[in-house]
PDB file of N, CA and C in Angstrom:
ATOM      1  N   UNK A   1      -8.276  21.771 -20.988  1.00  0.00           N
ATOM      2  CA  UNK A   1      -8.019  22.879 -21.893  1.00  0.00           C
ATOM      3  C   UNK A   1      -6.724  23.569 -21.469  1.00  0.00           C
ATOM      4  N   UNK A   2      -5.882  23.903 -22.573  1.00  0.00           N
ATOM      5  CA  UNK A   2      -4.353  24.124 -22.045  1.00  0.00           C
ATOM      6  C   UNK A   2      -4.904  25.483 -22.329  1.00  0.00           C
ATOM      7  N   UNK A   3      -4.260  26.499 -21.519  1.00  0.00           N
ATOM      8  CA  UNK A   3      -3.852  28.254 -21.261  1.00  0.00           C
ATOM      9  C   UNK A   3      -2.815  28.637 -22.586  1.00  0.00           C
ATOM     10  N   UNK A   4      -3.032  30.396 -22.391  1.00  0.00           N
ATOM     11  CA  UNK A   4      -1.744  30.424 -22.762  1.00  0.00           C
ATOM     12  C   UNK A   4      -0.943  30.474 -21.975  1.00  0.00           C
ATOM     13  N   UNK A   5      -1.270  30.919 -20.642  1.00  0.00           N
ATOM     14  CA  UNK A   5       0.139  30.935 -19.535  1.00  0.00           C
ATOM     15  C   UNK A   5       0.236  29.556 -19.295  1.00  0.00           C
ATOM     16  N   UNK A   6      -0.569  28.600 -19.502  1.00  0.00           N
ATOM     17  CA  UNK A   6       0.109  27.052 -19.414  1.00  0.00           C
ATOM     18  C   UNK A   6       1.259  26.959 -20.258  1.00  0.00           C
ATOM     19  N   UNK A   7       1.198  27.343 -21.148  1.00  0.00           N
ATOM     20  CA  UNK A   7       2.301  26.974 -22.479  1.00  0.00           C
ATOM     21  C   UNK A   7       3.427  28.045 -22.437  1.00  0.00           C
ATOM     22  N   UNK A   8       3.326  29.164 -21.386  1.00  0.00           N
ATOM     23  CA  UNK A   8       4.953  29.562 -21.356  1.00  0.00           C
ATOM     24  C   UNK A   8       5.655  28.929 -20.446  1.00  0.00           C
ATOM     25  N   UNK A   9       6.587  29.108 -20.836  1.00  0.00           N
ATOM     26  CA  UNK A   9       7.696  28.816 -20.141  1.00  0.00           C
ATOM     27  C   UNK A   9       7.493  28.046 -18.411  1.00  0.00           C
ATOM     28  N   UNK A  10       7.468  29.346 -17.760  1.00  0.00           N
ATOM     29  CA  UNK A  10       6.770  29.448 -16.376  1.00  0.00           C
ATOM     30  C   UNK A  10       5.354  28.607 -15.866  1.00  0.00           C
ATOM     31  N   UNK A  11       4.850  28.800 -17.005  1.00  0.00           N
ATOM     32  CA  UNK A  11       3.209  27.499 -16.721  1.00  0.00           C
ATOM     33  C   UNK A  11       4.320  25.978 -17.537  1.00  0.00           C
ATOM     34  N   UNK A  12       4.966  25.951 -17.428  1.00  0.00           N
ATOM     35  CA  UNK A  12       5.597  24.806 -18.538  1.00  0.00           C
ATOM     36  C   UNK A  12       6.131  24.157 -16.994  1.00  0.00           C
ATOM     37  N   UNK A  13       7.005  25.390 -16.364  1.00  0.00           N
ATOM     38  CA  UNK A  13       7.849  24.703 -15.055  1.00  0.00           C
ATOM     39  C   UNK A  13       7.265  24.615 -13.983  1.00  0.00           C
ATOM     40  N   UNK A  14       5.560  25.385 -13.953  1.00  0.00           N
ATOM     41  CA  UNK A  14       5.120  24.907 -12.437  1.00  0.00           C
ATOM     42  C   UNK A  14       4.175  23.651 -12.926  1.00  0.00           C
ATOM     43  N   UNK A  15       4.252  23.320 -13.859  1.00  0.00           N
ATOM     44  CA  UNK A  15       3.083  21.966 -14.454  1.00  0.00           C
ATOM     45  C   UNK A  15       3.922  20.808 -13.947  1.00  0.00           C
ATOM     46  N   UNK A  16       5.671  21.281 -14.582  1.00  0.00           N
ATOM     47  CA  UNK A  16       6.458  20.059 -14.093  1.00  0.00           C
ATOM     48  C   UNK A  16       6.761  19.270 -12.825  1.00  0.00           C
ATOM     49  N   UNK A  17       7.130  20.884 -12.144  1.00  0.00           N
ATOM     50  CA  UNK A  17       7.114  20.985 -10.797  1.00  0.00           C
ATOM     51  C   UNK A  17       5.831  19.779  -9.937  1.00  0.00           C
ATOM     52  N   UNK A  18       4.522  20.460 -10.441  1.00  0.00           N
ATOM     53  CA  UNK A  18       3.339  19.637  -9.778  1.00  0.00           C
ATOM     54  C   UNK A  18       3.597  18.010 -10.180  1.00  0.00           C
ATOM     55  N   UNK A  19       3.852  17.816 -11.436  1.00  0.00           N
ATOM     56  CA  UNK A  19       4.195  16.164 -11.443  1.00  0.00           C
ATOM     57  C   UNK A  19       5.192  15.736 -11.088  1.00  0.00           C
ATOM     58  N   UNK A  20       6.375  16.734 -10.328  1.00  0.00           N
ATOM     59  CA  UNK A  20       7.377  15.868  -9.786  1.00  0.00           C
ATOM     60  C   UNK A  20       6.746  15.680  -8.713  1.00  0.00           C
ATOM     61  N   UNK A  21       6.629  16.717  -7.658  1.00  0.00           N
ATOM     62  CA  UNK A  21       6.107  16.730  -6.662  1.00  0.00           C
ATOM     63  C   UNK A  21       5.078  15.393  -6.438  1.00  0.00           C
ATOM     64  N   UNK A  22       3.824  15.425  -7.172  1.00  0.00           N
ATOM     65  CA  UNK A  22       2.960  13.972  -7.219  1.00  0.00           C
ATOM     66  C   UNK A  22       4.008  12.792  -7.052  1.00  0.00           C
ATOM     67  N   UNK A  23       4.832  12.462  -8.182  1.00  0.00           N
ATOM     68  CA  UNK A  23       6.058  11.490  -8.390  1.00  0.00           C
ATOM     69  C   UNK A  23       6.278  11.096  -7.060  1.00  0.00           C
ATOM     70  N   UNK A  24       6.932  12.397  -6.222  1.00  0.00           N
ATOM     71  CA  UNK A  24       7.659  11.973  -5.276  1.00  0.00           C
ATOM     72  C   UNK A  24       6.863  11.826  -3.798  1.00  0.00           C
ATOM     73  N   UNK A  25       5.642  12.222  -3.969  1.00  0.00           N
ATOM     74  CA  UNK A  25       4.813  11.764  -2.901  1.00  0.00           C
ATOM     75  C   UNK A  25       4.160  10.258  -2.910  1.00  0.00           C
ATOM     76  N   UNK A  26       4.047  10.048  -4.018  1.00  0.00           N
ATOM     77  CA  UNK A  26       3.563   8.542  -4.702  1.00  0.00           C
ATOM     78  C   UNK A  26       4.656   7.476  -4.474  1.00  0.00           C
ATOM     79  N   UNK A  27       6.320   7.688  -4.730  1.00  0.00           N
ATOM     80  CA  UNK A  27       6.558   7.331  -4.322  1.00  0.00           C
ATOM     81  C   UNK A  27       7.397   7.179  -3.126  1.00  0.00           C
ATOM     82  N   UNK A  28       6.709   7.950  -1.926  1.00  0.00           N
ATOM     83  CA  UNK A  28       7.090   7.912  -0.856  1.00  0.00           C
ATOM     84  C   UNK A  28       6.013   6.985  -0.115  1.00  0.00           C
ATOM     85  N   UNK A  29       5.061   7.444  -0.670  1.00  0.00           N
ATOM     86  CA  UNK A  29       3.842   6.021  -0.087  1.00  0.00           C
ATOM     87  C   UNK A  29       3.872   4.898  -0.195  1.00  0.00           C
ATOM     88  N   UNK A  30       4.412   4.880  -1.617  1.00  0.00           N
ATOM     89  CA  UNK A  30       5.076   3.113  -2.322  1.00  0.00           C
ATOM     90  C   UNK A  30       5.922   2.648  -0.779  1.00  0.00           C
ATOM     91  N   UNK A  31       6.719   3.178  -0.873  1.00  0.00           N
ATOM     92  CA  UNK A  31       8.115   2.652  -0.314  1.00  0.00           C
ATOM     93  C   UNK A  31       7.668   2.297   1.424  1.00  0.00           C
ATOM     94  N   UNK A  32       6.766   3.407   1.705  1.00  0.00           N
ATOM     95  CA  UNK A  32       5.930   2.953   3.546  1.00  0.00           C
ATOM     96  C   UNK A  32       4.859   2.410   3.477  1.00  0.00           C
ATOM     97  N   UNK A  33       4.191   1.928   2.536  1.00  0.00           N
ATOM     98  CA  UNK A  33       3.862   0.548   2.400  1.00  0.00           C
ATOM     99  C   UNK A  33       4.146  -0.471   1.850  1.00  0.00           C
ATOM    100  N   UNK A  34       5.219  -0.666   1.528  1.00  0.00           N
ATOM    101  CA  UNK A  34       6.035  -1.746   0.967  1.00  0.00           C
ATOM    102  C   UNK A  34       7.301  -1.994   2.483  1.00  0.00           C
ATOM    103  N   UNK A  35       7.412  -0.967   3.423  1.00  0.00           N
ATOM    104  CA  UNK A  35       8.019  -1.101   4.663  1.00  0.00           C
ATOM    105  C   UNK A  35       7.149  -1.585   5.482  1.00  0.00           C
ATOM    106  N   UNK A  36       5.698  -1.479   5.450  1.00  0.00           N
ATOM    107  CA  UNK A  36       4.777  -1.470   6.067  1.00  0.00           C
ATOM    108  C   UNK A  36       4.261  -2.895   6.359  1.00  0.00           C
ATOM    109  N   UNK A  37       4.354  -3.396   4.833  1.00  0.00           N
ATOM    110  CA  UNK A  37       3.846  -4.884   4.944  1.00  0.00           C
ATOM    111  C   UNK A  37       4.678  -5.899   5.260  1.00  0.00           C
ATOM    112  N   UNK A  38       6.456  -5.619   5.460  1.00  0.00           N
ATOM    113  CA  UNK A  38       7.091  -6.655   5.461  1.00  0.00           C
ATOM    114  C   UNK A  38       7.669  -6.060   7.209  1.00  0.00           C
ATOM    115  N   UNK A  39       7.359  -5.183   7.950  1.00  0.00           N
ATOM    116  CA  UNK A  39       7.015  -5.146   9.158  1.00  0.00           C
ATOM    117  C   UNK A  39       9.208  -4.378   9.469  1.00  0.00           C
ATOM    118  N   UNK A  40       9.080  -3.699   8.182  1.00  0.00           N
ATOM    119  CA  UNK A  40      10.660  -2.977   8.164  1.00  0.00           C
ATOM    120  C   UNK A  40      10.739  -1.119   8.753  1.00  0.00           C
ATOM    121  N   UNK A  41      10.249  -1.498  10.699  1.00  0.00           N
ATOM    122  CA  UNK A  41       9.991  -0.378  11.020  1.00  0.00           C
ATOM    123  C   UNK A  41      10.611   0.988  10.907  1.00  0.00           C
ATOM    124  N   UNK A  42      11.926   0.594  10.531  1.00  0.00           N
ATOM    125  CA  UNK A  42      13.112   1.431  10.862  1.00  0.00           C
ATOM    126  C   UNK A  42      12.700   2.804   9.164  1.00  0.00           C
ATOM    127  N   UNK A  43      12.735   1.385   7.818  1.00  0.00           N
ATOM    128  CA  UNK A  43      12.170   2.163   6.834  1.00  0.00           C
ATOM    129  C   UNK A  43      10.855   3.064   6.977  1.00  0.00           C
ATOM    130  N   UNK A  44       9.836   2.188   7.371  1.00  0.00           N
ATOM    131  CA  UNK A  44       8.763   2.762   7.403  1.00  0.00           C
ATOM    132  C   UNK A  44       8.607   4.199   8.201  1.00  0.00           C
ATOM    133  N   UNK A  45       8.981   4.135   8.995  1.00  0.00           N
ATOM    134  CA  UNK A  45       9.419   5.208  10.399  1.00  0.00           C
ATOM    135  C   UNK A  45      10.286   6.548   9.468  1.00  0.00           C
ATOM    136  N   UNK A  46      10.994   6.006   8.678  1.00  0.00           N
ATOM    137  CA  UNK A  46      11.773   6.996   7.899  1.00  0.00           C
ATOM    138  C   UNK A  46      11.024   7.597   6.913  1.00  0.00           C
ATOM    139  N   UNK A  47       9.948   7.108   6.811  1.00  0.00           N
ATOM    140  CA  UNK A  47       8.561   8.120   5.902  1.00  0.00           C
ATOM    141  C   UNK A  47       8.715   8.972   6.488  1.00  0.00           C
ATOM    142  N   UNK A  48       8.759   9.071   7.482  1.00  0.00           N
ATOM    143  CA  UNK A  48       7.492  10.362   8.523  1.00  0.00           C
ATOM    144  C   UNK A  48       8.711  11.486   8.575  1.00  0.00           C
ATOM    145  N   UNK A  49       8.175  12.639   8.964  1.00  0.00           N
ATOM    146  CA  UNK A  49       8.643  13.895   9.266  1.00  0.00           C
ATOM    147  C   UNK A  49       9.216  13.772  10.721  1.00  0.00           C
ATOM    148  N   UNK A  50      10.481  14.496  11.606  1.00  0.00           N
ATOM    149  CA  UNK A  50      10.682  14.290  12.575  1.00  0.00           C
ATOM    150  C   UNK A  50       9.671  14.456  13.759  1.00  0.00           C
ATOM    151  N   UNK A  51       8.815  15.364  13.434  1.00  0.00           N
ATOM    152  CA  UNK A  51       7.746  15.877  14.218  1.00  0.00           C
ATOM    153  C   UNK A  51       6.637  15.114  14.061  1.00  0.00           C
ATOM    154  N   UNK A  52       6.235  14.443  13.160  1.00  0.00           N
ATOM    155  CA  UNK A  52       5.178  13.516  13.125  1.00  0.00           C
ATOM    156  C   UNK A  52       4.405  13.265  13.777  1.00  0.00           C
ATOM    157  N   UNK A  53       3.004  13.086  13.927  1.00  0.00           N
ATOM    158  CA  UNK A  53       2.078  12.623  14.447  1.00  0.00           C
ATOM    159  C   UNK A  53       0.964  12.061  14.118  1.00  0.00           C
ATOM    160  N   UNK A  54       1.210  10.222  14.909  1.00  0.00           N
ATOM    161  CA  UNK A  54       0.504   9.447  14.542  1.00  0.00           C
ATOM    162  C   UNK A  54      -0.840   9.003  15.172  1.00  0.00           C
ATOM    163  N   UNK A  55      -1.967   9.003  14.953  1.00  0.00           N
ATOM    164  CA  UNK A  55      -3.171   8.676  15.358  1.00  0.00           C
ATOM    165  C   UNK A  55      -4.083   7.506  15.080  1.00  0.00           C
ATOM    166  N   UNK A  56      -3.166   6.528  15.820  1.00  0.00           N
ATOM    167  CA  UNK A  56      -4.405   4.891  14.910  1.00  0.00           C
ATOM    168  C   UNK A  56      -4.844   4.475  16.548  1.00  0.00           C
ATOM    169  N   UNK A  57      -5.852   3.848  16.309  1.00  0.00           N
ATOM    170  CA  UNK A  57      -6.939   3.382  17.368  1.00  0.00           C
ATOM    171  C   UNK A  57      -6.252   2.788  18.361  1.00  0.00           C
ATOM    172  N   UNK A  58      -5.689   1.316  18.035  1.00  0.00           N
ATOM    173  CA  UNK A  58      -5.295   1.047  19.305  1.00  0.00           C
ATOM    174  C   UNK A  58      -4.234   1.091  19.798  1.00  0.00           C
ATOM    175  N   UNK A  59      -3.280   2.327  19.052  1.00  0.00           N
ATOM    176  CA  UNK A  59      -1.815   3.050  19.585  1.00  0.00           C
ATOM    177  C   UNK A  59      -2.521   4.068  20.459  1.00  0.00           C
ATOM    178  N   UNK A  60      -3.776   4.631  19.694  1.00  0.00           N
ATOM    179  CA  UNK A  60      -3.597   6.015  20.612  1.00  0.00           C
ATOM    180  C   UNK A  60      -2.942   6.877  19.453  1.00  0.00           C
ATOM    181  N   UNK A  61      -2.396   8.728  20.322  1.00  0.00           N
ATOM    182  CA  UNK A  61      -1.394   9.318  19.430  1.00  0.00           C
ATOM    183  C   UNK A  61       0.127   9.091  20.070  1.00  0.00           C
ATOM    184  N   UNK A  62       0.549   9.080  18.818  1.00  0.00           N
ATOM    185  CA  UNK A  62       2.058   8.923  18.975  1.00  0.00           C
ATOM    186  C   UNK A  62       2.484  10.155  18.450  1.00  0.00           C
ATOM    187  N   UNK A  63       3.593  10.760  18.985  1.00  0.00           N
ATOM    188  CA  UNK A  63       4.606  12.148  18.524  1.00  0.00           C
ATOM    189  C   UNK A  63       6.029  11.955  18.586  1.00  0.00           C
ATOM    190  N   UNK A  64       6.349  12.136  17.532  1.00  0.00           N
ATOM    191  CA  UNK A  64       7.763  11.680  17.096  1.00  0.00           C
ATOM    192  C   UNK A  64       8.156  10.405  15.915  1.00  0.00           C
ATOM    193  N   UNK A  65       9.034  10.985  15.246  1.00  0.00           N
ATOM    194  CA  UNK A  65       9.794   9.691  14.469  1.00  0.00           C
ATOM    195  C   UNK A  65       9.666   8.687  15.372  1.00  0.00           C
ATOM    196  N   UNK A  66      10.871   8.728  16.147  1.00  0.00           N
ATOM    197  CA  UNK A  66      11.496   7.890  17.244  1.00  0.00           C
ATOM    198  C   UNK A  66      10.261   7.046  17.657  1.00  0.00           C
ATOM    199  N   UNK A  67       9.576   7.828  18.309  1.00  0.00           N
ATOM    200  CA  UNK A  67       8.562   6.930  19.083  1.00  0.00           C
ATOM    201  C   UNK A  67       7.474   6.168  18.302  1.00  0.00           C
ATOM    202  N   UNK A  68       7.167   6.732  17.440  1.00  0.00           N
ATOM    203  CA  UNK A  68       6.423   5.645  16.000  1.00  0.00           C
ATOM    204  C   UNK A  68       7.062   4.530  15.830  1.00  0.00           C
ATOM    205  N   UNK A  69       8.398   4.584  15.489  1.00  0.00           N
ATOM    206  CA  UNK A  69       8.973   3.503  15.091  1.00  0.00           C
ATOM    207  C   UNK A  69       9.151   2.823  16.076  1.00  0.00           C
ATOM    208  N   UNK A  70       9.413   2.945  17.366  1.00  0.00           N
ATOM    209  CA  UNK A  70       9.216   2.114  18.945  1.00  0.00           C
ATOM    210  C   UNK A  70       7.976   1.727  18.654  1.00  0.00           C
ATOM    211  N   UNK A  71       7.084   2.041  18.611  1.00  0.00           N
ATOM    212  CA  UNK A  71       5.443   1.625  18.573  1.00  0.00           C
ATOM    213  C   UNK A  71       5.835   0.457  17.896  1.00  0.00           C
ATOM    214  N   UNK A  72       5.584   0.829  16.616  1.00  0.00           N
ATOM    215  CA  UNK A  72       5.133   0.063  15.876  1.00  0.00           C
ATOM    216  C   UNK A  72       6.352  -0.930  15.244  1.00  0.00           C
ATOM    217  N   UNK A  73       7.209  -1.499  16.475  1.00  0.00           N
ATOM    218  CA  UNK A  73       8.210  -2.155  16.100  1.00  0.00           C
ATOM    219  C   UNK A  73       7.822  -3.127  17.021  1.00  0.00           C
ATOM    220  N   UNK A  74       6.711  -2.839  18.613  1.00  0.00           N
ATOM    221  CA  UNK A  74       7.160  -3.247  19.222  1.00  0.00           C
ATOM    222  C   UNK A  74       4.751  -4.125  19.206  1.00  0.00           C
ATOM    223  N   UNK A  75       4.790  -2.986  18.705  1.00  0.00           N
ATOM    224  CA  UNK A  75       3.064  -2.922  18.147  1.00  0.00           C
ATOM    225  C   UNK A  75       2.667  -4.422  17.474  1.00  0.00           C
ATOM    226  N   UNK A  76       3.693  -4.754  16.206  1.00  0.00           N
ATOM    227  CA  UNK A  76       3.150  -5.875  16.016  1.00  0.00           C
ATOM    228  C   UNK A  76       4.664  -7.027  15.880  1.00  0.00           C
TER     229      UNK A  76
END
């Protein structure tokens, strides 16, 4: 059910806003698993935030870009 504050202006640009936003999280996942499967650590690694922190079983946690992408360059 659409609002009326959906349909001004302002509900018009935070609706957009939310589907860019989706867009660009969707395809940021695309792209680190599509780095992911062809084992392109450097891309994949470039998902992450500099601060990052990674938690898979038999890494353990990892903290850092840098050191994710060491992992898991060297991981499989």
């Amino acid at each position: 059910m659409t609002t009326a504050s959906d349909t001004s202006t302002d509900g018009l640009l935070r609706r957009l806003r939310a589907l860019e936003d989706k867009e660009a999280l969707r395809a940021l996942l695309m792209r680190g698993w599509r780095a992911l499967d062809h084992k392109d650590w450097r891309t994949w690694s470039d998902c992450w935030a500099h601060d990052a922190v990674l938690e898979f079983g038999p890494w353990g946690r990892i903290s850092g870009r840098e050191a994710i992408r060491e992992k898991g360059g060297a991981g499989w």
